[in-house]
N, C-alpha and C. Protein backbone atom coordinates (compact mmCIF):
# COMPACT_ATOMS: atom_id res chain seq x y z
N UNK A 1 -9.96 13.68 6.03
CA UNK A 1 -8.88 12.71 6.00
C UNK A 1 -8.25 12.75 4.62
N UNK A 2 -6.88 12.52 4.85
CA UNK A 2 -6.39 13.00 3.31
C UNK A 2 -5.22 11.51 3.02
N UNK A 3 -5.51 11.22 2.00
CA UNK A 3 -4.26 9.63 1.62
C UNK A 3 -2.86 10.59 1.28
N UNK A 4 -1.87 9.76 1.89
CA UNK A 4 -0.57 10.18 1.95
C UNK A 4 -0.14 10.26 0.46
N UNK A 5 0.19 10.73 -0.45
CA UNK A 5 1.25 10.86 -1.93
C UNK A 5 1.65 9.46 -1.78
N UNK A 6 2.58 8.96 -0.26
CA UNK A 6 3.35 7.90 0.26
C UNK A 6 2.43 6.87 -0.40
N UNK A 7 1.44 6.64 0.28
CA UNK A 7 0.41 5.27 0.46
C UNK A 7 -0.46 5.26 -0.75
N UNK A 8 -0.77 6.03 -1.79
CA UNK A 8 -0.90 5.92 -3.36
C UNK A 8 0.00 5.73 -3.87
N UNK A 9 1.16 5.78 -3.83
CA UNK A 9 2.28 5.42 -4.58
C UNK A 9 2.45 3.97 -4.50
N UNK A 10 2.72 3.66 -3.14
CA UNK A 10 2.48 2.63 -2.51
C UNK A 10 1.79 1.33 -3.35
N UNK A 11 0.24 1.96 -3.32
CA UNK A 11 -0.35 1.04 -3.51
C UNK A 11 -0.20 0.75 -5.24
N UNK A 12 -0.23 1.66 -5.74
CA UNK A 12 -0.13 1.39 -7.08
C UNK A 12 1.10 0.78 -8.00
N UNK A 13 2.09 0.53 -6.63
CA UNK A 13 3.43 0.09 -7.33
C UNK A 13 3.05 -1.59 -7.07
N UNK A 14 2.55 -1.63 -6.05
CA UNK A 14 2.02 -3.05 -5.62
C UNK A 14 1.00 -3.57 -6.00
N UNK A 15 -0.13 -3.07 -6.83
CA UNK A 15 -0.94 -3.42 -7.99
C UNK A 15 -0.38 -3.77 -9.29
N UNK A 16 1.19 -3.13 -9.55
CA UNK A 16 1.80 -3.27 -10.51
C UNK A 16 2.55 -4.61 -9.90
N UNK A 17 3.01 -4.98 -8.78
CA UNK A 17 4.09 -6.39 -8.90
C UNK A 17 2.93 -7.11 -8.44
N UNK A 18 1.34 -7.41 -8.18
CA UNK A 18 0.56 -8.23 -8.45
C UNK A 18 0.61 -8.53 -9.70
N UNK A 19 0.76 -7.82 -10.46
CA UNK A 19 0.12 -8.13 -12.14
C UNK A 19 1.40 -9.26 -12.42
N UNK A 20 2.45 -8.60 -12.08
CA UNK A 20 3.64 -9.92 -12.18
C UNK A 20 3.73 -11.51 -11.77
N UNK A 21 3.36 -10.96 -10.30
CA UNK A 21 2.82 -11.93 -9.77
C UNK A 21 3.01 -13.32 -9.93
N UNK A 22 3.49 -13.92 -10.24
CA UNK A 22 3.20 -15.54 -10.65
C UNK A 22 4.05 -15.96 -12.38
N UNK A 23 5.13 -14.50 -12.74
CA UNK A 23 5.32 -14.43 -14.09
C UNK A 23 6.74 -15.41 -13.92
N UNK A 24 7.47 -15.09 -12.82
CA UNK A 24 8.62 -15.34 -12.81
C UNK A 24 10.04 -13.85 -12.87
N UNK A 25 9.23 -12.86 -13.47
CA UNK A 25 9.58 -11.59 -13.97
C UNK A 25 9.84 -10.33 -12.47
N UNK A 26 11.22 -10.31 -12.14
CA UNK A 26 11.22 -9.41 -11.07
C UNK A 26 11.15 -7.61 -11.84
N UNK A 27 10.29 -6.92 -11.02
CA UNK A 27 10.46 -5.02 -11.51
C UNK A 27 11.09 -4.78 -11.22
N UNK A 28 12.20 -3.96 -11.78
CA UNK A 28 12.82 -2.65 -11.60
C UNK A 28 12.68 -2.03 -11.27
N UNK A 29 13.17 -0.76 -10.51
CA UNK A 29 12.59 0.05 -9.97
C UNK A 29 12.23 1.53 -11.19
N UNK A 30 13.04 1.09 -12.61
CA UNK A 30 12.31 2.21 -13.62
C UNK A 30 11.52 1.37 -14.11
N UNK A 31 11.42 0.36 -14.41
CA UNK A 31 9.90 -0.10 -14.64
C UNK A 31 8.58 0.27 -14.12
N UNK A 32 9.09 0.17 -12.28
CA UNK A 32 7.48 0.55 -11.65
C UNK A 32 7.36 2.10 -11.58
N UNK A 33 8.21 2.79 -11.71
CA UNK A 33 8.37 4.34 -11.34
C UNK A 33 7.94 4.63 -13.00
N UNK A 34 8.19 4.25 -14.40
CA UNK A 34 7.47 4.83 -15.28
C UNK A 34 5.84 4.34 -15.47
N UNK A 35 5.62 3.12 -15.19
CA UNK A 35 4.49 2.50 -15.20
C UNK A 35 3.41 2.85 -14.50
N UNK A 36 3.80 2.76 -13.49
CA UNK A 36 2.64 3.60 -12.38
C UNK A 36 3.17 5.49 -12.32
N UNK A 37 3.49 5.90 -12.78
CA UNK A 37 3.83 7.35 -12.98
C UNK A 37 4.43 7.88 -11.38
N UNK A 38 5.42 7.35 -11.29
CA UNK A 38 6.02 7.66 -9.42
C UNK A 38 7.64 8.05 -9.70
N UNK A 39 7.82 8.96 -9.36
CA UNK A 39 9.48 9.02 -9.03
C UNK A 39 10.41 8.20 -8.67
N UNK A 40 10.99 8.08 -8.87
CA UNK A 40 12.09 7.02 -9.24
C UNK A 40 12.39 7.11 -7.85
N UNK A 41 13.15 8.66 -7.73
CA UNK A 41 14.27 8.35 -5.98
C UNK A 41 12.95 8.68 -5.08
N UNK A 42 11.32 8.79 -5.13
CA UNK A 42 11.02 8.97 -3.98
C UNK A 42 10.54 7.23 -3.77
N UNK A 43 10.01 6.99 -5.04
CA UNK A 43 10.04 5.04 -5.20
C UNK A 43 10.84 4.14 -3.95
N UNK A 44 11.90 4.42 -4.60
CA UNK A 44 12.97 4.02 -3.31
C UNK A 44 13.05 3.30 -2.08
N UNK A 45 11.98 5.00 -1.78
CA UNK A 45 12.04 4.76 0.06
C UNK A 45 10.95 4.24 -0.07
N UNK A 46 9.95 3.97 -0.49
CA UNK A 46 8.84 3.56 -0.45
C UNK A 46 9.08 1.57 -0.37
N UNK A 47 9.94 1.79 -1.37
CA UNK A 47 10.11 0.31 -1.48
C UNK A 47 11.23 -0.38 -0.58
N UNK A 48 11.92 0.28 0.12
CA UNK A 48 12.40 -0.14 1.68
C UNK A 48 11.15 -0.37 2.51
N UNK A 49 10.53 0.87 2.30
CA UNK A 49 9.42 0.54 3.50
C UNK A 49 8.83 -1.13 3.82
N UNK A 50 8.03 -0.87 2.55
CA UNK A 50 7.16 -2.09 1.91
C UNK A 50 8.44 -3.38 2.57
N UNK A 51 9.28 -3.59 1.84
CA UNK A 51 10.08 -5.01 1.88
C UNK A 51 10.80 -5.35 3.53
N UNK A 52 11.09 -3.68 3.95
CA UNK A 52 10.86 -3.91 5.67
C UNK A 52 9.63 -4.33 6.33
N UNK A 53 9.22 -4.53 5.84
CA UNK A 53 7.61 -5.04 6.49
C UNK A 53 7.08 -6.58 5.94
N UNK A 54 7.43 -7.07 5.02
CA UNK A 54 7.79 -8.31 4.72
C UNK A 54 6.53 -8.66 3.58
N UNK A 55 6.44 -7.33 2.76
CA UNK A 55 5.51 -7.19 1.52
C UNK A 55 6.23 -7.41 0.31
N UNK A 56 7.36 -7.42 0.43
CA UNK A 56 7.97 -7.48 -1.05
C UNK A 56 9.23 -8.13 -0.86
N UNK A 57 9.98 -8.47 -1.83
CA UNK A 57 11.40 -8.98 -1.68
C UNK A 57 12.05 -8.58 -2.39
N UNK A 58 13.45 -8.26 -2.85
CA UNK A 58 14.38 -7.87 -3.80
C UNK A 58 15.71 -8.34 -3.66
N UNK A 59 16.24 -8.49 -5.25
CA UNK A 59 16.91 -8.96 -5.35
C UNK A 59 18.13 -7.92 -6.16
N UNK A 60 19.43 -8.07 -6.05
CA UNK A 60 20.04 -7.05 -6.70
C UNK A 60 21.23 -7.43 -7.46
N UNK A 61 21.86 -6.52 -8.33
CA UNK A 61 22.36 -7.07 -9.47
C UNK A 61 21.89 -7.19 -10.71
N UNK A 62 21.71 -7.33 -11.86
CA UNK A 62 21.83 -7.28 -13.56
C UNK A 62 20.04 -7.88 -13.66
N UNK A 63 19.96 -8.98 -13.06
CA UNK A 63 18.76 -9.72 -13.15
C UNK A 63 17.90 -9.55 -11.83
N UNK A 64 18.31 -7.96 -11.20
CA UNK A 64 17.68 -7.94 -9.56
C UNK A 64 16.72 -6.97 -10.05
N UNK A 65 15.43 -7.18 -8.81
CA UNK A 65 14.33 -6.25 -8.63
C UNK A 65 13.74 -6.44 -7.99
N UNK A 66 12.44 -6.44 -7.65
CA UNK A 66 11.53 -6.59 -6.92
C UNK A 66 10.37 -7.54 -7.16
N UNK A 67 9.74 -8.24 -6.31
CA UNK A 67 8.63 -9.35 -6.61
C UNK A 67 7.95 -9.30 -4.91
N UNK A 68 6.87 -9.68 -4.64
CA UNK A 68 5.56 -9.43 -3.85
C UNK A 68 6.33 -10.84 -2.76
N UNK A 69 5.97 -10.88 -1.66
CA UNK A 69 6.65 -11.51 -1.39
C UNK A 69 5.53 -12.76 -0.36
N UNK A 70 4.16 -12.69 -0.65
CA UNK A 70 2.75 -13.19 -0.56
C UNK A 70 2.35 -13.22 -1.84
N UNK A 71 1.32 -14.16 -2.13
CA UNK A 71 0.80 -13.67 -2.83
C UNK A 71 -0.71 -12.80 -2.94
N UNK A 72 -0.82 -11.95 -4.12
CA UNK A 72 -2.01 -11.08 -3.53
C UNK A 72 -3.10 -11.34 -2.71
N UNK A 73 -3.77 -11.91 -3.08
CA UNK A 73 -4.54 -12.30 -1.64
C UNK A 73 -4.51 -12.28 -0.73
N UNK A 74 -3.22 -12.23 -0.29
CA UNK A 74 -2.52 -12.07 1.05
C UNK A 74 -1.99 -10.53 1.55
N UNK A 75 -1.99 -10.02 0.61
CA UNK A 75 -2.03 -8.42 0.98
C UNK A 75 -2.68 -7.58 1.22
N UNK A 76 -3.02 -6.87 1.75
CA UNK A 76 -4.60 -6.21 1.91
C UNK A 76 -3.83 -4.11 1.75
N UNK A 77 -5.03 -3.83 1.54
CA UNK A 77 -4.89 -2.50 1.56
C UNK A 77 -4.25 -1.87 2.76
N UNK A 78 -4.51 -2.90 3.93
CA UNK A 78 -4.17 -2.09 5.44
C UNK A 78 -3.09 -2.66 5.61
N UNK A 79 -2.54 -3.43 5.15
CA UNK A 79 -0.93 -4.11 5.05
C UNK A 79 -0.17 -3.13 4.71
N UNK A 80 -0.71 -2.84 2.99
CA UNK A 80 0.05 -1.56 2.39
C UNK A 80 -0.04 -0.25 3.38
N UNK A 81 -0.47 0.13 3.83
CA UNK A 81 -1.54 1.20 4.75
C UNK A 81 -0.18 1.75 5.49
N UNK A 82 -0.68 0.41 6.71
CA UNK A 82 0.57 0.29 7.81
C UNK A 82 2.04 0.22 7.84
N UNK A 83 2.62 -0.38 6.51
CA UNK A 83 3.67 -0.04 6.09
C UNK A 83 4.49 0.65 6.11
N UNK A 84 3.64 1.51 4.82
CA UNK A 84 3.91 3.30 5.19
C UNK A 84 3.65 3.99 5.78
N UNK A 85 2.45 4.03 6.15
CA UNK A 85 2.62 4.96 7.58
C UNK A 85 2.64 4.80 8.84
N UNK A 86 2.60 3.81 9.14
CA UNK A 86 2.18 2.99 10.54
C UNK A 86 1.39 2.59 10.92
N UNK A 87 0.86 3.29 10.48
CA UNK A 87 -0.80 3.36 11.45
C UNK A 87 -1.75 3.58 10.44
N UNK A 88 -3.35 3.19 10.75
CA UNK A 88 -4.76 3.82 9.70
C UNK A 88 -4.95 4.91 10.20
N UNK A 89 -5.27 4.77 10.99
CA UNK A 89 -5.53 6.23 11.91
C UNK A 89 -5.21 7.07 12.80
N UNK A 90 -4.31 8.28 12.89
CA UNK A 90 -3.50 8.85 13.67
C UNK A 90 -4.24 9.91 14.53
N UNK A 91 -4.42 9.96 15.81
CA UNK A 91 -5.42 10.72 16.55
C UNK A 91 -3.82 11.62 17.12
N UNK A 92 -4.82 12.67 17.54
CA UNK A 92 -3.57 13.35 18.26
C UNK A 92 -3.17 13.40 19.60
N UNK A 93 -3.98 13.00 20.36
CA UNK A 93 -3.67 12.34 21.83
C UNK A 93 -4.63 13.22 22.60
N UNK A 94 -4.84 14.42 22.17
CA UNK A 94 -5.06 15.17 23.16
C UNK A 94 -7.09 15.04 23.21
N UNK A 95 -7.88 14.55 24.47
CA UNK A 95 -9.11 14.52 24.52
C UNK A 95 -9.57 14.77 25.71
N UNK A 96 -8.97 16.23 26.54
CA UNK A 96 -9.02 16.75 27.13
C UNK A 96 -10.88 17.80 26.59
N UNK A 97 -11.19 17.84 27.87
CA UNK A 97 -12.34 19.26 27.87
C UNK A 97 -13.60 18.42 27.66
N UNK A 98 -14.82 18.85 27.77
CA UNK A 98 -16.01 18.45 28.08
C UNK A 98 -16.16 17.48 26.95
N UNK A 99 -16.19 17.49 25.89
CA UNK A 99 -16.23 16.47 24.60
C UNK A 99 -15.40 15.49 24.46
N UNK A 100 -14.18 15.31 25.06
CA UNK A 100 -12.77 15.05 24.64
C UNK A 100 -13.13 13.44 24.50
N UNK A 101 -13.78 13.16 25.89
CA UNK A 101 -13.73 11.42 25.69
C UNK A 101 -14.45 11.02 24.73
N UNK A 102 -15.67 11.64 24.71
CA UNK A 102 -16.55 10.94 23.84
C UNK A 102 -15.82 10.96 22.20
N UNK A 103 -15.20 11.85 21.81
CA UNK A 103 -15.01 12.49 20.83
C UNK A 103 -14.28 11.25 20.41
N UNK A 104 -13.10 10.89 21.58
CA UNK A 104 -12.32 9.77 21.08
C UNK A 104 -12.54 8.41 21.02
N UNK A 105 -14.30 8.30 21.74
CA UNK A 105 -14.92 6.96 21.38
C UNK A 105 -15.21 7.00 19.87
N UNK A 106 -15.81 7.99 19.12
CA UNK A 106 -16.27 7.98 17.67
C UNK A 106 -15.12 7.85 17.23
N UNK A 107 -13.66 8.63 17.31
CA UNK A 107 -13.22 8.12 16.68
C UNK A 107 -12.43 6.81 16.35
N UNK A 108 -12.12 6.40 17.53
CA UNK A 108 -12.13 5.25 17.42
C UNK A 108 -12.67 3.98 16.85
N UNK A 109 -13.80 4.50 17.15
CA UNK A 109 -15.25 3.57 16.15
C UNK A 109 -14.86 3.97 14.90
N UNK A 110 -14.17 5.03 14.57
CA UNK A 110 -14.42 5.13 12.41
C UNK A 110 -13.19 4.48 12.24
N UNK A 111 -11.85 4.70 13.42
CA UNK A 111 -10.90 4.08 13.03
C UNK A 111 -11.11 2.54 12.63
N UNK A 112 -11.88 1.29 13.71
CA UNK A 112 -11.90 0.31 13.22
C UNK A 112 -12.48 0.23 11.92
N UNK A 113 -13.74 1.11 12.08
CA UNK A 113 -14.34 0.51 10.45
C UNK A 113 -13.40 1.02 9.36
N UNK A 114 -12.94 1.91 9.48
CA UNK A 114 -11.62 2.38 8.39
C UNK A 114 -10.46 0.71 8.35
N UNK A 115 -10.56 0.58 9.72
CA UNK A 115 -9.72 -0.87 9.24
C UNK A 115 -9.90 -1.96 8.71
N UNK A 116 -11.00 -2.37 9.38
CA UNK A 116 -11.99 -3.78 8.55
C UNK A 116 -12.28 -3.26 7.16
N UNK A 117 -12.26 -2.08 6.47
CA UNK A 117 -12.42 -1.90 5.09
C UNK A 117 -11.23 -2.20 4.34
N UNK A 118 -10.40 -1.31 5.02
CA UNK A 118 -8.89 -1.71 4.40
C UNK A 118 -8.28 -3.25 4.46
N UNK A 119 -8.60 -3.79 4.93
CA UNK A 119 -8.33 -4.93 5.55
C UNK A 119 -8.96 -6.07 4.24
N UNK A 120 -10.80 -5.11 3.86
CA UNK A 120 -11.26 -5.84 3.00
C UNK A 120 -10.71 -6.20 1.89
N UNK A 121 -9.94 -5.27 1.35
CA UNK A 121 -9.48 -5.01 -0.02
C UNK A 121 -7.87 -5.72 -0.30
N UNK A 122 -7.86 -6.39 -1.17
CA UNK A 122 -6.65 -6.93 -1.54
C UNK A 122 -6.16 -6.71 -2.82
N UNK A 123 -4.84 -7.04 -2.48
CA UNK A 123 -4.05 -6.57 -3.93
C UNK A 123 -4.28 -7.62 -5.58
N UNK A 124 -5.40 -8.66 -5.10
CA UNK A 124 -5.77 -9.27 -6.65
C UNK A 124 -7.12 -8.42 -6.66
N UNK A 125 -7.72 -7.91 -6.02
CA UNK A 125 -8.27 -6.94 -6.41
C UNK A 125 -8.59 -5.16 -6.99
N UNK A 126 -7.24 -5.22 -6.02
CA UNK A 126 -6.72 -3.83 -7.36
C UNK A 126 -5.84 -3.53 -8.72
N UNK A 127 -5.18 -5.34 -8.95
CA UNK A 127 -4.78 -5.43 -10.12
C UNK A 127 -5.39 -6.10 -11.40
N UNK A 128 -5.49 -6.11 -12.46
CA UNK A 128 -5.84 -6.39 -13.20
C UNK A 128 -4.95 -7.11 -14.19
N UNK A 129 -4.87 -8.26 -14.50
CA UNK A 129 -3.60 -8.86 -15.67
C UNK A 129 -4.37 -7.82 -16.48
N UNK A 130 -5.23 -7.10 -17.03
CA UNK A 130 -5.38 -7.07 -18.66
C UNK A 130 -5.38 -5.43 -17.99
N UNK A 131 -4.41 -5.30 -18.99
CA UNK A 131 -3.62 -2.93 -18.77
C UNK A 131 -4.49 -2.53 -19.66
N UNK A 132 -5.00 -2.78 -20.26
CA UNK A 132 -6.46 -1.92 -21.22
C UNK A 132 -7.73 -1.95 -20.58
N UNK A 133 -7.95 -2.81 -19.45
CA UNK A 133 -9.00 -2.93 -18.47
C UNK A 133 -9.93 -1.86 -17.86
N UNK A 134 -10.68 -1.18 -18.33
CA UNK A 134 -11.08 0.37 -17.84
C UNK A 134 -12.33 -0.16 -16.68
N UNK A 135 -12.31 0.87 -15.78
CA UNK A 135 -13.29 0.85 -14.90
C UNK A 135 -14.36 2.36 -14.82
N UNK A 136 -15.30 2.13 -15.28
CA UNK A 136 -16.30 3.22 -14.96
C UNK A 136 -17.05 3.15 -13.76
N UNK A 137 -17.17 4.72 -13.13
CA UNK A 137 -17.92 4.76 -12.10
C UNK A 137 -19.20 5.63 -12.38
């Protein structure tokens, strides 16, 4: 299973307007595109996505940008997830031939737990107010 470019970008632009969060302070879109290290015009579409889905809000004009439109707690990783891609888990339909059904009971089974994980995780937990904050694993 491989995370979309999309849905890291994603998430890390929205770890960045958590940190805002509660400032009063709307992002720019070169703010979050140098900050979180993301392209500006692929940013963009990303951030249609997100605010079509009712994760973010923006505002436009001199003093316009972007701000979370929950607050974190209220966002979860599978919010961001589904957003962009639609879906957690994309099967390909086909479960044809001696294995086929079973095959698509397991996966099904990893799909939920892939969801209840994503689901676990929220966006005050992948931001941090303090940007010098290091995490070792």
């Amino acid at each position: 299973m491989k995370i979309s470019v999309k849905v890291d970008y994603a998430c890390r632009v929205m770890a960045e307007l958590a940190r805002l969060h509660g400032s009063g302070v709307l992002a720019q879109i070169e703010h979050l595109a140098r900050t979180e290290s993301v392209p500006a015009n692929f940013l963009a579409q990303i951030l249609l996505r997100l605010r079509d889905h009712g994760l973010i809000t923006s505002r436009r004009g001199n003093h316009g940008g972007y701000a979370l439109a929950q607050s974190p707690e209220d966002i979860s990783l599978y919010d961001i997830l589904v957003a962009v891609e639609g879906h957690c888990l994309h099967l390909s339909g086909n479960f044809e031939g001696r294995s086929g059904r079973r095959l698509k009971q397991v996966w099904d089974d990893v799909g939920q737990a892939l969801i209840a994980k994503t689901k676990s995780y929220t966006l005050d937990q992948l931001s941090s107010k303090n940007p010098t904050e290091m995490y070792y694993i």
